[in-house]
C-alpha atoms as a PDB file:
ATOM      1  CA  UNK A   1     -34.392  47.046 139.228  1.00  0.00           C
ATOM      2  CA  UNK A   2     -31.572  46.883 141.403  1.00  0.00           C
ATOM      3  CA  UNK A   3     -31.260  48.702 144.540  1.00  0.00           C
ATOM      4  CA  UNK A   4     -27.605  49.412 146.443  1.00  0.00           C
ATOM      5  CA  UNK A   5     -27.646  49.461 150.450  1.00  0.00           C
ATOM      6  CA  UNK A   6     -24.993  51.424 152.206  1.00  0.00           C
ATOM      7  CA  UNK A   7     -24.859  50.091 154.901  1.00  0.00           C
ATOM      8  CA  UNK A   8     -23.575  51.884 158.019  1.00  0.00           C
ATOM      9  CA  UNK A   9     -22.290  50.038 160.853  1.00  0.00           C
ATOM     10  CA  UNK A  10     -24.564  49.708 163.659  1.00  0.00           C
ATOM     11  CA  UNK A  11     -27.505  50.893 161.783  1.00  0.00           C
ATOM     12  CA  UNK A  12     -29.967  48.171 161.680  1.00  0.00           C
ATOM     13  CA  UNK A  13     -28.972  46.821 158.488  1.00  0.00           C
ATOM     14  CA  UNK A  14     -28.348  42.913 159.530  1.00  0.00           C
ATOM     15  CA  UNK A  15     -32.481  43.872 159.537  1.00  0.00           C
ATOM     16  CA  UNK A  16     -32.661  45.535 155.949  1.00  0.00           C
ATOM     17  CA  UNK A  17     -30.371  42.709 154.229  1.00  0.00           C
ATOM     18  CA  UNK A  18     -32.797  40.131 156.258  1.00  0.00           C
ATOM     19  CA  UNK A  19     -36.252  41.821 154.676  1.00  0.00           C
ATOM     20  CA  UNK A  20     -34.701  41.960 151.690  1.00  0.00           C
ATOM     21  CA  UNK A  21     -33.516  37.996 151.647  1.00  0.00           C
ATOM     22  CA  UNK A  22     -36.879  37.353 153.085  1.00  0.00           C
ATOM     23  CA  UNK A  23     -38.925  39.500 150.342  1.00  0.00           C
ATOM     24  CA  UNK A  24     -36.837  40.610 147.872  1.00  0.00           C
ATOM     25  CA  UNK A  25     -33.695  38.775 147.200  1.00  0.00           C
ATOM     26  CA  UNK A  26     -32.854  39.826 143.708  1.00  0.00           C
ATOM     27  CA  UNK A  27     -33.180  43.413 144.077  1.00  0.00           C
ATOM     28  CA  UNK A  28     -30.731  44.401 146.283  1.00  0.00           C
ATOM     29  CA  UNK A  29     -26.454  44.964 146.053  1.00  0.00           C
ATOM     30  CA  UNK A  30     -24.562  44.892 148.907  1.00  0.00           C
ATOM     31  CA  UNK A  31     -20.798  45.575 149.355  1.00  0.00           C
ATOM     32  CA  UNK A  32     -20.574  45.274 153.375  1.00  0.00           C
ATOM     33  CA  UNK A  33     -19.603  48.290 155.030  1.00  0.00           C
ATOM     34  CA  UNK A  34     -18.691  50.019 151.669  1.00  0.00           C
ATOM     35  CA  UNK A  35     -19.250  53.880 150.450  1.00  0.00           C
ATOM     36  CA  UNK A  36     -21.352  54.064 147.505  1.00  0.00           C
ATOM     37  CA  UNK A  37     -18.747  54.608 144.853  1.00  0.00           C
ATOM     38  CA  UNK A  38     -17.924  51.280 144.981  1.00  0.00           C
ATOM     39  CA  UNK A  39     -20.900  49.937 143.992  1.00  0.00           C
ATOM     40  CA  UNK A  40     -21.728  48.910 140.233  1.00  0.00           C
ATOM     41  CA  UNK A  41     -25.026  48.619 138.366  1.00  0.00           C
ATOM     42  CA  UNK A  42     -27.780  50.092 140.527  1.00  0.00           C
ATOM     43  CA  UNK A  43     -30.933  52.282 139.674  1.00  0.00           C
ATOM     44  CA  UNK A  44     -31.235  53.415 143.398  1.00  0.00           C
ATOM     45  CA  UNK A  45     -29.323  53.905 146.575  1.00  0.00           C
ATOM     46  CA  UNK A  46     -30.014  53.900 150.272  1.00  0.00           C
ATOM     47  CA  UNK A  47     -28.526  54.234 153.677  1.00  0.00           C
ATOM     48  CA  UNK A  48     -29.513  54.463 156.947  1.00  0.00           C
ATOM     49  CA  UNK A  49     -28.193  56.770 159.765  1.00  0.00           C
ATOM     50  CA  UNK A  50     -28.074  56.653 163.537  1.00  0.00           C
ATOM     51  CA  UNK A  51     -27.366  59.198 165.842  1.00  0.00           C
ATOM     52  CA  UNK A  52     -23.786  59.813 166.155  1.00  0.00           C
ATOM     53  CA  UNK A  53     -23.468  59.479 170.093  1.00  0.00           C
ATOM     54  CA  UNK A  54     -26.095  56.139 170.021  1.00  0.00           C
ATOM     55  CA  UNK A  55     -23.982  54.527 166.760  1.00  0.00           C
ATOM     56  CA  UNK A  56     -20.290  54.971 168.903  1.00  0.00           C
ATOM     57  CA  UNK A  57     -21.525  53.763 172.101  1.00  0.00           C
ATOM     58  CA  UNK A  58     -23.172  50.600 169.864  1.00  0.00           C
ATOM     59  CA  UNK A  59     -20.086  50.091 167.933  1.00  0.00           C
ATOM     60  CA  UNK A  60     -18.060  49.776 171.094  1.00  0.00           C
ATOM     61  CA  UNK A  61     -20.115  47.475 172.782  1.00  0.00           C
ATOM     62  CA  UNK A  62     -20.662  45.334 169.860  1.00  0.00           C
ATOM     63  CA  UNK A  63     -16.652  44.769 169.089  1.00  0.00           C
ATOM     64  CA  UNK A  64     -16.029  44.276 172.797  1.00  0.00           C
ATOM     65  CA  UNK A  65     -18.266  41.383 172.371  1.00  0.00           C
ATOM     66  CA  UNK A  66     -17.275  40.058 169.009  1.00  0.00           C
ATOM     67  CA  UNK A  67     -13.422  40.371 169.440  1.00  0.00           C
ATOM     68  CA  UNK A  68     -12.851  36.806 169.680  1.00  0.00           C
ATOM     69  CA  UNK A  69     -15.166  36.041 167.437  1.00  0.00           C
ATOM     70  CA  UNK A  70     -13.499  37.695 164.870  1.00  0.00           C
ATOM     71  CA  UNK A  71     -10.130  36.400 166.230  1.00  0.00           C
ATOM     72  CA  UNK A  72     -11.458  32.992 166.350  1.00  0.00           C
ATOM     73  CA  UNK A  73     -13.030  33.292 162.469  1.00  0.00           C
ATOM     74  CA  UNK A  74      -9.140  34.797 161.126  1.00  0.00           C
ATOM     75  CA  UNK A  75      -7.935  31.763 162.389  1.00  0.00           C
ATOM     76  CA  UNK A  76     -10.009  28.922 160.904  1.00  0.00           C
ATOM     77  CA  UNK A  77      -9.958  30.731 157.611  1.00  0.00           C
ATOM     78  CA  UNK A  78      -5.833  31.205 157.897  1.00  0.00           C
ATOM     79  CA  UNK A  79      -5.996  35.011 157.518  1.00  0.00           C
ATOM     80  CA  UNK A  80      -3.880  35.975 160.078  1.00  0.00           C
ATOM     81  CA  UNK A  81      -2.617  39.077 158.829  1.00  0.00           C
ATOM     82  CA  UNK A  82      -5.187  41.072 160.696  1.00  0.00           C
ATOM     83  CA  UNK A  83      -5.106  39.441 164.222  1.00  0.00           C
ATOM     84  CA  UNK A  84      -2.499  41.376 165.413  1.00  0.00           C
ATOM     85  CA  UNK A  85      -4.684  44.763 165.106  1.00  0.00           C
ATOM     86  CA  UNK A  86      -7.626  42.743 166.162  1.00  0.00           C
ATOM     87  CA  UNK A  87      -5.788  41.923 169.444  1.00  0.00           C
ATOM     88  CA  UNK A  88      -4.445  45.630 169.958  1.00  0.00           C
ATOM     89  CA  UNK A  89      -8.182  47.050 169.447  1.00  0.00           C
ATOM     90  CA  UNK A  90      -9.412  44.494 172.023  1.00  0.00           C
ATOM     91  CA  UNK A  91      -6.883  45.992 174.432  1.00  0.00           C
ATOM     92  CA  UNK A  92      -7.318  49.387 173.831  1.00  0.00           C
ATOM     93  CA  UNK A  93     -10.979  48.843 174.009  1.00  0.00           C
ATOM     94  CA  UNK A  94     -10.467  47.767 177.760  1.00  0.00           C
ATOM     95  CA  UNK A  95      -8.586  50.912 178.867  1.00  0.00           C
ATOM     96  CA  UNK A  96     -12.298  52.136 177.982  1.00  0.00           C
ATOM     97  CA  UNK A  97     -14.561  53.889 175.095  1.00  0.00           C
ATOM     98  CA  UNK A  98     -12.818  57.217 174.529  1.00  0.00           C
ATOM     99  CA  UNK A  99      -9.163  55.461 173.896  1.00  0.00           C
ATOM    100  CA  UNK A 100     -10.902  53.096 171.704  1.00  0.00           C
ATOM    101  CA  UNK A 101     -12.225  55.634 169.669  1.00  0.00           C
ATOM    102  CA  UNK A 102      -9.283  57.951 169.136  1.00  0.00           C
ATOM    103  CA  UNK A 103      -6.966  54.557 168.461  1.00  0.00           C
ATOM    104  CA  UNK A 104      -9.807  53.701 165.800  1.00  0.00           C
ATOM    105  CA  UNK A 105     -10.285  56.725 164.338  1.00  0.00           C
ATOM    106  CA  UNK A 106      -6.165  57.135 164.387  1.00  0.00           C
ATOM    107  CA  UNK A 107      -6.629  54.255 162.625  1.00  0.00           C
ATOM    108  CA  UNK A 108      -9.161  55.231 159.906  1.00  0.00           C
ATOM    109  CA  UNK A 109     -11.148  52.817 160.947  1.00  0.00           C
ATOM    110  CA  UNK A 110     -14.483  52.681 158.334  1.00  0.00           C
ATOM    111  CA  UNK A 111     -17.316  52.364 160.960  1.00  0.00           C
ATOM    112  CA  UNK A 112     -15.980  55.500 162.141  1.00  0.00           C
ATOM    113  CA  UNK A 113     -16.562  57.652 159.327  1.00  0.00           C
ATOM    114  CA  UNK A 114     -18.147  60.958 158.967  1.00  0.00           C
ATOM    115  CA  UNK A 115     -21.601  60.378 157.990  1.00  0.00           C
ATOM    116  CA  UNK A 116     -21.061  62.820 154.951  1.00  0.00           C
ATOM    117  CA  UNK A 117     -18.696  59.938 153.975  1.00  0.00           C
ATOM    118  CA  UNK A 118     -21.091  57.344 154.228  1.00  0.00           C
ATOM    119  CA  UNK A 119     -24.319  59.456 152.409  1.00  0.00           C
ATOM    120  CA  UNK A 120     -22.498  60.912 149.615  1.00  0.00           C
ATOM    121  CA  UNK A 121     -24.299  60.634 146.685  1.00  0.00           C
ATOM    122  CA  UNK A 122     -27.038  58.241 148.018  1.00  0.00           C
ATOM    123  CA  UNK A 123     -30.517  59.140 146.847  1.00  0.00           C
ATOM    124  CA  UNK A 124     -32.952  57.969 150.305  1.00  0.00           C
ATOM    125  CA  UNK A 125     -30.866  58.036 153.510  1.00  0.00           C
ATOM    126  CA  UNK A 126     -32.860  57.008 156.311  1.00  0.00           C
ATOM    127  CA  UNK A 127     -33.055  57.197 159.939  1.00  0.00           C
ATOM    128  CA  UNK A 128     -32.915  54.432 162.218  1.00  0.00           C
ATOM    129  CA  UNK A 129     -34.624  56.169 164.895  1.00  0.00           C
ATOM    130  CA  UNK A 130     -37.561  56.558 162.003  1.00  0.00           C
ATOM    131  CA  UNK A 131     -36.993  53.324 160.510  1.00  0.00           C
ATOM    132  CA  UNK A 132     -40.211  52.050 159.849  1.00  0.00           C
ATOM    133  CA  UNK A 133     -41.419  54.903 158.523  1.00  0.00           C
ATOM    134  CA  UNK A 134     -38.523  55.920 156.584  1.00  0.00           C
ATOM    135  CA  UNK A 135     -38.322  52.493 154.620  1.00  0.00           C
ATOM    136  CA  UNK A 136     -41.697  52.719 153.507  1.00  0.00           C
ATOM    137  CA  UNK A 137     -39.855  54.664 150.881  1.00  0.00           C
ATOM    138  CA  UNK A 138     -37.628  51.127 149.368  1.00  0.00           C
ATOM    139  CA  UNK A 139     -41.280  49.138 150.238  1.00  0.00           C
ATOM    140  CA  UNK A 140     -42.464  51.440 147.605  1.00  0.00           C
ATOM    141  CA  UNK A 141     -39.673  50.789 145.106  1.00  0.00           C
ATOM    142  CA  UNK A 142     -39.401  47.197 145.628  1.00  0.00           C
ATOM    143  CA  UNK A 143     -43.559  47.357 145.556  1.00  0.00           C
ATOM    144  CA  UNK A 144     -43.379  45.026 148.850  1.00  0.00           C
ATOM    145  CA  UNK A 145     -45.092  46.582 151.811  1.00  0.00           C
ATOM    146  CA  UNK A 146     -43.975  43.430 154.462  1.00  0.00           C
ATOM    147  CA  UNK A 147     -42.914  44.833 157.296  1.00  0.00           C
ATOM    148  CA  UNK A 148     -39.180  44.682 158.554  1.00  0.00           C
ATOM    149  CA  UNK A 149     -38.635  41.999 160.798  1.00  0.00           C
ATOM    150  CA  UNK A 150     -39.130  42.627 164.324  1.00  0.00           C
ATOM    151  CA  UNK A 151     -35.886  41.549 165.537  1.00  0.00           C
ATOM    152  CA  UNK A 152     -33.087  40.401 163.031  1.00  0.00           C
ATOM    153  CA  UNK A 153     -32.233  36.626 163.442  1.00  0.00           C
ATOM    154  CA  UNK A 154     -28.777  38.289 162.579  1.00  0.00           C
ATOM    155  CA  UNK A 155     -29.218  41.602 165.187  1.00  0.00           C
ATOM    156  CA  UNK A 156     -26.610  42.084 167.611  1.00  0.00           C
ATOM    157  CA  UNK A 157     -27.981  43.222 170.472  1.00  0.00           C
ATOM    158  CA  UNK A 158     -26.046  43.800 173.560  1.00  0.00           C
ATOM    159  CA  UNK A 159     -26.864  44.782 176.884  1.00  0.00           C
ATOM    160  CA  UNK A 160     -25.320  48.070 178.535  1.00  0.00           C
ATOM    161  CA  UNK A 161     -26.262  51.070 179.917  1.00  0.00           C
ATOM    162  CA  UNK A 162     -26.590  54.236 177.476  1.00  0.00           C
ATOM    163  CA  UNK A 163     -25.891  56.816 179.732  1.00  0.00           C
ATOM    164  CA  UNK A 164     -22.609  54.939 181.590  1.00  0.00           C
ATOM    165  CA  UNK A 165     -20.791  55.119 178.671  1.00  0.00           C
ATOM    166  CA  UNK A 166     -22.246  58.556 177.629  1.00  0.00           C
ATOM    167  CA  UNK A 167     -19.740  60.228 179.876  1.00  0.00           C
ATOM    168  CA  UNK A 168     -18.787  63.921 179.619  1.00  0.00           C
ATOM    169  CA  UNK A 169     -15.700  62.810 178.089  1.00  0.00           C
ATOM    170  CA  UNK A 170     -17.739  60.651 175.655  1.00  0.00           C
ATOM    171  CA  UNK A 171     -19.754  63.609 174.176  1.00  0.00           C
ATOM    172  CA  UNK A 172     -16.734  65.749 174.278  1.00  0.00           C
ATOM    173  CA  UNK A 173     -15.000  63.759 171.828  1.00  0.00           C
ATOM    174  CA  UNK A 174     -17.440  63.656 169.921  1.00  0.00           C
ATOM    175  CA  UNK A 175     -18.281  67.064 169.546  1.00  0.00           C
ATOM    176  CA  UNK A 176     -14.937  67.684 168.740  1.00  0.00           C
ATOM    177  CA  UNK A 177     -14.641  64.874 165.987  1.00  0.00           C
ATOM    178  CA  UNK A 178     -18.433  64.708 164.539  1.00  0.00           C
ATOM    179  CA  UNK A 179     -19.297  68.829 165.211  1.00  0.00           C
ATOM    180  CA  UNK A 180     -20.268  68.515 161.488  1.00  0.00           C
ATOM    181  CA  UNK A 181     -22.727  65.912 161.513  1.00  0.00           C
ATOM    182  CA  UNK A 182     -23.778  67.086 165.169  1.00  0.00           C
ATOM    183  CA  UNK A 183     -25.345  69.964 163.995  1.00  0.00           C
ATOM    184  CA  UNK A 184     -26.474  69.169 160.350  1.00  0.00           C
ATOM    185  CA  UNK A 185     -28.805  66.359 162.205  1.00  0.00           C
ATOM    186  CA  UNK A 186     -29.213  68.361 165.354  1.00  0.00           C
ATOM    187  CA  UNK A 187     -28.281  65.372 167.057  1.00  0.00           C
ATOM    188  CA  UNK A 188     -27.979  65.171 170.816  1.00  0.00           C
ATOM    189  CA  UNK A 189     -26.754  62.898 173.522  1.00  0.00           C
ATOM    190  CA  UNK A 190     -29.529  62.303 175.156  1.00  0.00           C
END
């Protein structure tokens, strides 16, 4: 059996892709941060979402931190090509969270994505505020009841304050961009 993960940015899945190294390492497909029609040769699918307002805010925060990285990584491999928009992000991301958001999503940048995009077509999408509860359902496939890891090796966890960068602005623009998703998950801000 093989088993595709969708995996949405900022959704807990550097946790998922650990269990499954840990517990299952020949079951599962993974294409990155990829939609599921690009995927080949799988019996089931999965993703897991996040509410939209917690995912953003995560996002954010987690490519403030890694810009350099990432710079840093293009540059001992020799792919340069995409430094230049890495650079630009980093300084629109300091003019704050709203401009980085409309200059990624300007951009069609994929961890921005409509969760429709994302789910379409999968057969179990999960929560990641329900997590534990919700993957019982791939324990059950993979007949492997371990537990996920507490805390991901590979998590990224950053400290910051939620409701600073949950700013009327903030939920604004996201209402107006994610209404959609907003309402089909009844998701709120706080």
């Amino acid at each position: 059996m093989k088993i595709a993960f969708v995996h949405i940015p900022k959704t807990a899945g550097g946790t998922v892709k650990d269990w499954f190294k840990m517990y299952c390492p020949d079951i599962l497909i993974k294409a990155g941060h990829q939609p599921l029609e690009l995927y080949n040769g799988y019996d089931y699918s999965f993703c897991i979402r996040r509410n939209t307002f917690k995912r953003l805010i995560s996002l954010y925060v987690f490519s403030c931190n890694t810009f350099d990285i990432k710079i840093q990584k293009r540059i001992s491999k020799g792919n340069i090509q995409q430094i230049p928009r890495l650079i630009e992000s980093k300084e629109i991301a300091k003019k704050g969270l709203v401009p980085w958001l409309k200059w990624s999503k300007q951009n069609n940048e994929r961890a921005l994505w409509s969760l429709s995009k994302w789910t379409n077509g999968v057969d179990f999408v999960l929560e990641q505020e329900n997590l534990n509860n919700d993957f019982k359902k791939i324990q059950e496939l993979c007949s492997c009841n371990n537990p996920l890891p507490v805390m991901s090796p590979r998590a990224h966890i950053s400290n910051y304050n939620y409701s600073d960068l949950c700013t009327n602005e903030y939920i604004d623009w996201i209402e107006k961009n994610y209404l959609h998703e907003l309402e089909e998950y009844n998701y709120k801000p706080y």
